[in-house]
PDB file of N, CA and C in Angstrom:
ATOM      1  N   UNK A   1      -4.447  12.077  18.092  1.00  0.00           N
ATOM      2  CA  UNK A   1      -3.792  11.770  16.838  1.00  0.00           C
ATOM      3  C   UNK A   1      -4.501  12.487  15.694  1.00  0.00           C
ATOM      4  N   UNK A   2      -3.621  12.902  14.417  1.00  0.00           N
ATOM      5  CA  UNK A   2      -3.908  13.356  13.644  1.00  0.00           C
ATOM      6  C   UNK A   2      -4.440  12.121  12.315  1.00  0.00           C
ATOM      7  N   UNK A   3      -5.308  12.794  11.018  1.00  0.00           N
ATOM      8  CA  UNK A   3      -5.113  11.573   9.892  1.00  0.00           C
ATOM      9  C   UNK A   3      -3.874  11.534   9.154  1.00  0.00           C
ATOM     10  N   UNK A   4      -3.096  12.542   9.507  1.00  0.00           N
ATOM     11  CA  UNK A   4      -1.863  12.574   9.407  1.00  0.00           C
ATOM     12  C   UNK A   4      -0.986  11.891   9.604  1.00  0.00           C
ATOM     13  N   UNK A   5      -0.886  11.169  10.493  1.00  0.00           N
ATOM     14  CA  UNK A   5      -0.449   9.989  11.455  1.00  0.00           C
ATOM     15  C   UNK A   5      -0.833   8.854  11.079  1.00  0.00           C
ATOM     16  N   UNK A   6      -1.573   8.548  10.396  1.00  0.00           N
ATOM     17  CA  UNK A   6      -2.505   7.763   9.630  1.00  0.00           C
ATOM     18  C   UNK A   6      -1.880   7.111   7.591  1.00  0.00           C
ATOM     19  N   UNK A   7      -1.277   8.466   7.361  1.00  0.00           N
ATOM     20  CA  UNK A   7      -1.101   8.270   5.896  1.00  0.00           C
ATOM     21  C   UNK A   7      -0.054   8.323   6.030  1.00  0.00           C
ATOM     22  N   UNK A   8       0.669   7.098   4.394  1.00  0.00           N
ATOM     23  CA  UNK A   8       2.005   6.919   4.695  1.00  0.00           C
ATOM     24  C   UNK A   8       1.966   7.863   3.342  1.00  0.00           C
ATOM     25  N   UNK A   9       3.056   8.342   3.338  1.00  0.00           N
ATOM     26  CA  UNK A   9       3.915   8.868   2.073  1.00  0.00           C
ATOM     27  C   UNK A   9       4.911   8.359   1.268  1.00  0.00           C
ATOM     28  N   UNK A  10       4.848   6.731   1.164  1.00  0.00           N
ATOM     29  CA  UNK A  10       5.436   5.941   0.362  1.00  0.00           C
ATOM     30  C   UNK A  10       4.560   4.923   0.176  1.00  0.00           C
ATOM     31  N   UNK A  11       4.581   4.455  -1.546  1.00  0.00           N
ATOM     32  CA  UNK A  11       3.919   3.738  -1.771  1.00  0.00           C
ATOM     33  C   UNK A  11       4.678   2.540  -2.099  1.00  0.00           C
ATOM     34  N   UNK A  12       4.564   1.542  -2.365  1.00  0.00           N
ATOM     35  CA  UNK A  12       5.134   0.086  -2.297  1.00  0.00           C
ATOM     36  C   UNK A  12       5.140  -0.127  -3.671  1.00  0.00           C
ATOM     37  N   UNK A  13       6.045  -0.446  -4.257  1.00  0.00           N
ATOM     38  CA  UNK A  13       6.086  -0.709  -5.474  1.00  0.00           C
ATOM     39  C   UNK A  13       6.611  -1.983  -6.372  1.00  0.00           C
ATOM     40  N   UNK A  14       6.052  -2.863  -6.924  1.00  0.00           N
ATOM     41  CA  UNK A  14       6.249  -4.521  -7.538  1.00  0.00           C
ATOM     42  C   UNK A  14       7.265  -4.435  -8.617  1.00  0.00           C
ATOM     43  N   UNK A  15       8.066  -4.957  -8.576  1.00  0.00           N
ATOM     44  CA  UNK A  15       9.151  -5.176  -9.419  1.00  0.00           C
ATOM     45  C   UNK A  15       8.744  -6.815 -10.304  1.00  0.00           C
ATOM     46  N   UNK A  16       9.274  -6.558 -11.429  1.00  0.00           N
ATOM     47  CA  UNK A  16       8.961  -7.985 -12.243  1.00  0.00           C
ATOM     48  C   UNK A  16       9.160  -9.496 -11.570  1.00  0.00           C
ATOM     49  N   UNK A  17      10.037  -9.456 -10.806  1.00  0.00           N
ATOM     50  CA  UNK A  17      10.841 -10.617  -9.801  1.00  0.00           C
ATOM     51  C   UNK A  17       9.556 -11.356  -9.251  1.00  0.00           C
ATOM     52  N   UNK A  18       9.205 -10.006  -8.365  1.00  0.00           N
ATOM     53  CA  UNK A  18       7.708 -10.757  -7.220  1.00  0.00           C
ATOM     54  C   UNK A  18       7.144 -11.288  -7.875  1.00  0.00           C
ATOM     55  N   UNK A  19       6.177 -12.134  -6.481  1.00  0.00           N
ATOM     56  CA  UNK A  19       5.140 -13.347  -6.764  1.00  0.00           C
ATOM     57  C   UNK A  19       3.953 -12.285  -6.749  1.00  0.00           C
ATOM     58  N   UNK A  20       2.464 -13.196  -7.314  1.00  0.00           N
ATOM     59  CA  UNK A  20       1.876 -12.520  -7.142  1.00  0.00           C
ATOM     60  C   UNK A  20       1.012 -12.800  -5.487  1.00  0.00           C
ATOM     61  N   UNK A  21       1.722 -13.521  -4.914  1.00  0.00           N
ATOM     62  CA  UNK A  21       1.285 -13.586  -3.546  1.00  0.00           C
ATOM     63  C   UNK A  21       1.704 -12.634  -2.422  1.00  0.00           C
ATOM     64  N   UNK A  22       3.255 -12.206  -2.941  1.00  0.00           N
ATOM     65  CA  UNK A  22       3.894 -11.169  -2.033  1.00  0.00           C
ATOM     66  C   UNK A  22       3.173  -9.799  -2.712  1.00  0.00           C
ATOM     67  N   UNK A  23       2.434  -9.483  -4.062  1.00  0.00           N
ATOM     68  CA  UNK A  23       1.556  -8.388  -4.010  1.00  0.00           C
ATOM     69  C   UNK A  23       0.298  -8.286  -3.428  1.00  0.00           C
ATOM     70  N   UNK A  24      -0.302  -9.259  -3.563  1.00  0.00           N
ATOM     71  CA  UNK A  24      -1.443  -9.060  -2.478  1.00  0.00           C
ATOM     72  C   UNK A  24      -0.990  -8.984  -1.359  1.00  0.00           C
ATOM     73  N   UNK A  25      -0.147  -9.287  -0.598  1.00  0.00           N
ATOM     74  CA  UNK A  25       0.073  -9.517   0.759  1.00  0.00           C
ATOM     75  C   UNK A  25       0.563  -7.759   0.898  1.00  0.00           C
ATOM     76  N   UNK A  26       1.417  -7.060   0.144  1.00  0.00           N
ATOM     77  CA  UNK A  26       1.631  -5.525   0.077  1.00  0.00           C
ATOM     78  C   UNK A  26       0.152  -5.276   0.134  1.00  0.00           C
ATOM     79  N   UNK A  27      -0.878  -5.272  -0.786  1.00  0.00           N
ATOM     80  CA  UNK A  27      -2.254  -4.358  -0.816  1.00  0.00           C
ATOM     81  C   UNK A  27      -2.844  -4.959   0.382  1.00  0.00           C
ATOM     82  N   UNK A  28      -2.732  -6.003   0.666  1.00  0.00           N
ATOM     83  CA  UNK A  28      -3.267  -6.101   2.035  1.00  0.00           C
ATOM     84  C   UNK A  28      -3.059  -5.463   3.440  1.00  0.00           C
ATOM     85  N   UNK A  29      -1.403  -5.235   3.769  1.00  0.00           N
ATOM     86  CA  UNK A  29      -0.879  -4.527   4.252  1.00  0.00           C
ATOM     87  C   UNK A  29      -1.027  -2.898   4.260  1.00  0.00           C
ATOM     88  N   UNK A  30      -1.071  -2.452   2.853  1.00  0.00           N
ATOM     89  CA  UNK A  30      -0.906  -1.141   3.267  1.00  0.00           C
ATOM     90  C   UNK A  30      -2.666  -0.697   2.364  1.00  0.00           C
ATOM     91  N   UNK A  31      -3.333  -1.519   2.229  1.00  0.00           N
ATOM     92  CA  UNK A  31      -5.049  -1.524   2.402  1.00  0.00           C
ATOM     93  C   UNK A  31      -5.359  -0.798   0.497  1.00  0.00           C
ATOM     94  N   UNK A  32      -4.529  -1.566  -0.274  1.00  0.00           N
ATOM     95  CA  UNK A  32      -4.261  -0.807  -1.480  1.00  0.00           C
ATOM     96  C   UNK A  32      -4.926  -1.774  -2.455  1.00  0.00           C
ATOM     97  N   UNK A  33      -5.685  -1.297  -3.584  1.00  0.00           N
ATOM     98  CA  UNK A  33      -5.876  -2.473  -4.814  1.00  0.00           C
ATOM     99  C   UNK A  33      -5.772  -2.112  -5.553  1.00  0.00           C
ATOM    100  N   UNK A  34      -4.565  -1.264  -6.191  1.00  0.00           N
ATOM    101  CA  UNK A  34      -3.478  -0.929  -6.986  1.00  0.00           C
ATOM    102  C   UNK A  34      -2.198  -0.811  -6.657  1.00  0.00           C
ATOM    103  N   UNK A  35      -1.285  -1.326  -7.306  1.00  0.00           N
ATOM    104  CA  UNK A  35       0.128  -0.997  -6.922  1.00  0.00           C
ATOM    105  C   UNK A  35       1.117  -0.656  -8.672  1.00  0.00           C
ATOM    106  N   UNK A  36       1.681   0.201  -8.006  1.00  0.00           N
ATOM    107  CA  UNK A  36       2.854   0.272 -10.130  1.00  0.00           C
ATOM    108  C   UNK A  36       3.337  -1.093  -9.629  1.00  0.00           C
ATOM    109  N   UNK A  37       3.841  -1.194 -11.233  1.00  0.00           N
ATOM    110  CA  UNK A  37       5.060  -2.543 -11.538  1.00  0.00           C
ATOM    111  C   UNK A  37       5.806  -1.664 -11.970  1.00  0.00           C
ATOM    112  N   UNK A  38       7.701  -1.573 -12.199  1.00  0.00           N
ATOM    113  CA  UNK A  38       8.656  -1.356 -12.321  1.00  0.00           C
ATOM    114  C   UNK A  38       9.274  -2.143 -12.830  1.00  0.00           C
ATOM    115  N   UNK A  39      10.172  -1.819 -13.887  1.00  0.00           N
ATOM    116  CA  UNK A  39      11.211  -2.697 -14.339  1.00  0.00           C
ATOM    117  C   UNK A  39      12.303  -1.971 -14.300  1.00  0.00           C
ATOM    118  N   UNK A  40      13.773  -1.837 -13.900  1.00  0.00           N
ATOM    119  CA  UNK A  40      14.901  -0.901 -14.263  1.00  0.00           C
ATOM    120  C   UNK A  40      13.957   0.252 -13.594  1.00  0.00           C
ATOM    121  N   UNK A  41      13.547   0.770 -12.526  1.00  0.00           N
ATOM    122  CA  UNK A  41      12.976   2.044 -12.018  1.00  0.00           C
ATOM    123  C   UNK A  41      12.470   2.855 -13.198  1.00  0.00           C
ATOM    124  N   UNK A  42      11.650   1.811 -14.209  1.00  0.00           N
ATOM    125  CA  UNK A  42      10.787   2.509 -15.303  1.00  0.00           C
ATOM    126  C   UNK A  42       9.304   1.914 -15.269  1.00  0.00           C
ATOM    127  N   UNK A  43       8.264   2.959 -15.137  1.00  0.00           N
ATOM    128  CA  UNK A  43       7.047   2.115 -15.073  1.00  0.00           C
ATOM    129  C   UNK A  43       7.091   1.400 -16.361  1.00  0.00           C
ATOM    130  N   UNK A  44       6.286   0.558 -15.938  1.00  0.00           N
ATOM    131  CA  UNK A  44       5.603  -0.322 -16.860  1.00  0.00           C
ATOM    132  C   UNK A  44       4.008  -0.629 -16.859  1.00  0.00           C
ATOM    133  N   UNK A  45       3.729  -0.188 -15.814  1.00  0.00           N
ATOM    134  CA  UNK A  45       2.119  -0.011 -15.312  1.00  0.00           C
ATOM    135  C   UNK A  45       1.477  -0.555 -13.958  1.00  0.00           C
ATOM    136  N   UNK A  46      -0.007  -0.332 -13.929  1.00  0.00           N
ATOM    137  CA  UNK A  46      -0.529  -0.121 -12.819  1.00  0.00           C
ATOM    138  C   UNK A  46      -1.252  -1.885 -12.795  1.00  0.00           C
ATOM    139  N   UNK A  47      -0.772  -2.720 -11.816  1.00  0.00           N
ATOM    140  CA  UNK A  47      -1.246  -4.243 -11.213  1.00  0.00           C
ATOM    141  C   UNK A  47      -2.418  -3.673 -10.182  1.00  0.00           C
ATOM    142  N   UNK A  48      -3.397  -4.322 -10.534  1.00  0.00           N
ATOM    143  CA  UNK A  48      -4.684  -4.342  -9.636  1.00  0.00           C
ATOM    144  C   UNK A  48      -4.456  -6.069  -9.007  1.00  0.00           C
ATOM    145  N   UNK A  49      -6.030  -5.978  -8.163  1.00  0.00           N
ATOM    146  CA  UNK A  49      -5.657  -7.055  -7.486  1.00  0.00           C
ATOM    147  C   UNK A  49      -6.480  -7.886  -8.092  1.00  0.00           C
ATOM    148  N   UNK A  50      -7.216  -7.747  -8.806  1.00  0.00           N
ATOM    149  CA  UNK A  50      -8.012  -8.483  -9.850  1.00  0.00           C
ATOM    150  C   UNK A  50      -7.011  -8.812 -10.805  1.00  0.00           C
ATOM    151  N   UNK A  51      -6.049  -8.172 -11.203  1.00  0.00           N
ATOM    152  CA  UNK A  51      -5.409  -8.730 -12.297  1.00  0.00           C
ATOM    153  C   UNK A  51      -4.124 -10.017 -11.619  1.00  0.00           C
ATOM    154  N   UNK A  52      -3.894 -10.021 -10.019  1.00  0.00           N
ATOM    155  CA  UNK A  52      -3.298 -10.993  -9.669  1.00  0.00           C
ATOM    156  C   UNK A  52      -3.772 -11.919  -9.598  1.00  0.00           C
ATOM    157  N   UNK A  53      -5.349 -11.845  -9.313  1.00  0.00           N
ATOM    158  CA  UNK A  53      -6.497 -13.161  -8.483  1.00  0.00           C
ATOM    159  C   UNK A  53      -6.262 -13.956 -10.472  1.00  0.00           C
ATOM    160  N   UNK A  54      -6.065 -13.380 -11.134  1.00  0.00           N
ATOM    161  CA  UNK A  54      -6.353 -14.377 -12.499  1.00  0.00           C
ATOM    162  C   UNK A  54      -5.516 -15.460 -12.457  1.00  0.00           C
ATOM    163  N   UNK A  55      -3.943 -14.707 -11.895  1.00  0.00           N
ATOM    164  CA  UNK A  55      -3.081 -15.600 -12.093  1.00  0.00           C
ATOM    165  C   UNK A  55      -2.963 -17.048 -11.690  1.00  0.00           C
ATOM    166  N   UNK A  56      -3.142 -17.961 -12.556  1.00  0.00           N
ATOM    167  CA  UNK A  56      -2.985 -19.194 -12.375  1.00  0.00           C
ATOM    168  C   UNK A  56      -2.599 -19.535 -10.976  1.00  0.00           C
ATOM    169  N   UNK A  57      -1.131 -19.364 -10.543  1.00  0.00           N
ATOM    170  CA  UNK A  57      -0.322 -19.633  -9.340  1.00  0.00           C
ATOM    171  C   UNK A  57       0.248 -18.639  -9.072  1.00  0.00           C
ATOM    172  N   UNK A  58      -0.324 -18.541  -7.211  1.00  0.00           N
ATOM    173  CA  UNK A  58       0.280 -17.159  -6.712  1.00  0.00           C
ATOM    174  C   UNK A  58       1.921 -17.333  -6.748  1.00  0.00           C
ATOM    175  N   UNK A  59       2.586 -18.399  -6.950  1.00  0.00           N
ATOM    176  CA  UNK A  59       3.667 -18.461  -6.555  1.00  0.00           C
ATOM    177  C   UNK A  59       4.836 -18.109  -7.811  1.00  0.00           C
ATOM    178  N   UNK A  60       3.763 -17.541  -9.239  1.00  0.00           N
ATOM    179  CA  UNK A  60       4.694 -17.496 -10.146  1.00  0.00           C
ATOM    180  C   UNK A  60       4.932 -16.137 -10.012  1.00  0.00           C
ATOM    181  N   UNK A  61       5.908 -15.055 -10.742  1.00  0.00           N
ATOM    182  CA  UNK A  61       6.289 -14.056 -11.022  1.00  0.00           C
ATOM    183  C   UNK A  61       5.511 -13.178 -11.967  1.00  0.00           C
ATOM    184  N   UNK A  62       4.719 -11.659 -11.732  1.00  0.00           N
ATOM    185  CA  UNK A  62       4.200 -11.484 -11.850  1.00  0.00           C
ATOM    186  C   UNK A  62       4.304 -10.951 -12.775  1.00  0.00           C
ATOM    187  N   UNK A  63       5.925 -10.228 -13.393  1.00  0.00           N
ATOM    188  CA  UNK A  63       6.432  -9.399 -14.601  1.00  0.00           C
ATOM    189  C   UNK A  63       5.473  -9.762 -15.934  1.00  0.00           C
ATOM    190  N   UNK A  64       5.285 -10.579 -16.374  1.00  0.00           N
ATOM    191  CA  UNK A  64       4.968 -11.177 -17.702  1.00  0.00           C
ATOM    192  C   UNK A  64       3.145 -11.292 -18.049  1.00  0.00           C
ATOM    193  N   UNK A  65       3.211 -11.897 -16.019  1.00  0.00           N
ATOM    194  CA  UNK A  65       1.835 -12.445 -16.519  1.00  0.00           C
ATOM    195  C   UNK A  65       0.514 -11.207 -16.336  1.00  0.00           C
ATOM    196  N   UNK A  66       1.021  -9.862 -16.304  1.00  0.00           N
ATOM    197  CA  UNK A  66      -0.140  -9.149 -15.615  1.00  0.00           C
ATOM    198  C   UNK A  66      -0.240  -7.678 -16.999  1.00  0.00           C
ATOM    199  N   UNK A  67       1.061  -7.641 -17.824  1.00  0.00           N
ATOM    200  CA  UNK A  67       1.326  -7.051 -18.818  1.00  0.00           C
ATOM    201  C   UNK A  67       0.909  -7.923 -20.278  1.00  0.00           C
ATOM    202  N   UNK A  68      -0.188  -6.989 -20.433  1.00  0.00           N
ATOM    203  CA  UNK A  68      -0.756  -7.236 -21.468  1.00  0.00           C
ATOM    204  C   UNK A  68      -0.514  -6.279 -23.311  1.00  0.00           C
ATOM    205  N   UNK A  69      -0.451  -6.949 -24.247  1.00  0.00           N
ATOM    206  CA  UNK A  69      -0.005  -6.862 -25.556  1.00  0.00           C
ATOM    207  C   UNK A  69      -0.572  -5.361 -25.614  1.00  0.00           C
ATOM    208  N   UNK A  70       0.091  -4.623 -26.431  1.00  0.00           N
ATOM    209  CA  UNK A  70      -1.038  -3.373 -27.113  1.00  0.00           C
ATOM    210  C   UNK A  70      -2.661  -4.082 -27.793  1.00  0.00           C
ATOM    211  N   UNK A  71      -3.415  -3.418 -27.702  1.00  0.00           N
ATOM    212  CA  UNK A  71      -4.679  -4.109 -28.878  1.00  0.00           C
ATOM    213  C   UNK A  71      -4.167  -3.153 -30.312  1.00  0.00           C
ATOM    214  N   UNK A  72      -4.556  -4.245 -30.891  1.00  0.00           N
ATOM    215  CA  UNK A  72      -4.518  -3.581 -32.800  1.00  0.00           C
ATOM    216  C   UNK A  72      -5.354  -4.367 -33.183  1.00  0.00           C
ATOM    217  N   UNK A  73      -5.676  -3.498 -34.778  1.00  0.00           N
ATOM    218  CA  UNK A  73      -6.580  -4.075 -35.294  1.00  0.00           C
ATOM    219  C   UNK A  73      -5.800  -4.208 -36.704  1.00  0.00           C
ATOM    220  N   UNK A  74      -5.976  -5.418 -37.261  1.00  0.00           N
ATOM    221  CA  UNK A  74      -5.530  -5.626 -38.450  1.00  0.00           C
ATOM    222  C   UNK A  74      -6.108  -4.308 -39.646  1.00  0.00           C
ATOM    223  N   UNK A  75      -7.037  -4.250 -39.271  1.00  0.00           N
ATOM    224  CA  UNK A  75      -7.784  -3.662 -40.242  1.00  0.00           C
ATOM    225  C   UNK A  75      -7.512  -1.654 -40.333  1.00  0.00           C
ATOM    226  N   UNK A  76      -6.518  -1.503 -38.998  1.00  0.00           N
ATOM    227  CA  UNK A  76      -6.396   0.062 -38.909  1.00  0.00           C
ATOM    228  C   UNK A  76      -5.665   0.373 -39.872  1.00  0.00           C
ATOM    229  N   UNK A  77      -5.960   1.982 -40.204  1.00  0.00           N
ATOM    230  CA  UNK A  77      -5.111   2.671 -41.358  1.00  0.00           C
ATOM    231  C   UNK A  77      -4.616   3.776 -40.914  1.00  0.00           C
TER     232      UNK A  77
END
């Protein structure tokens, strides 16, 4: 066998819907601790698995809770 044989050429990708239990269970599966989130087949950004372990309950939906505000500063000019 080759490492060829080895690597997939599709990556798994989280839509707002999922739990954050069915994303770990993807990085577990395909040995990943990053995955994109998607909304409408538009990123929205990159879910680590640290940013699922925060979540309160694996069983809630991950769209909301893993997307975080821009930072600003009141004070920029």
């Amino acid at each position: 066998m080759l490492v060829k044989d080895f690597i997939t050429k599709e990556i798994p990708v989280l839509k707002n819907f999922d739990t954050a239990e069915y994303a770990l269970a993807l990085m577990e599966d395909f040995k990943l601790k990053h995955l994109p989130l998607l909304s409408d087949s538009a990123y929205e950004g990159l879910v680590s698995e640290k940013d699922l372990l925060e979540i309160p309950h694996l069983s809630a939906m991950i769209g909301e809770q893993v997307l975080f505000p821009p930072v600003s500063s009141e004070n920029a000019h």
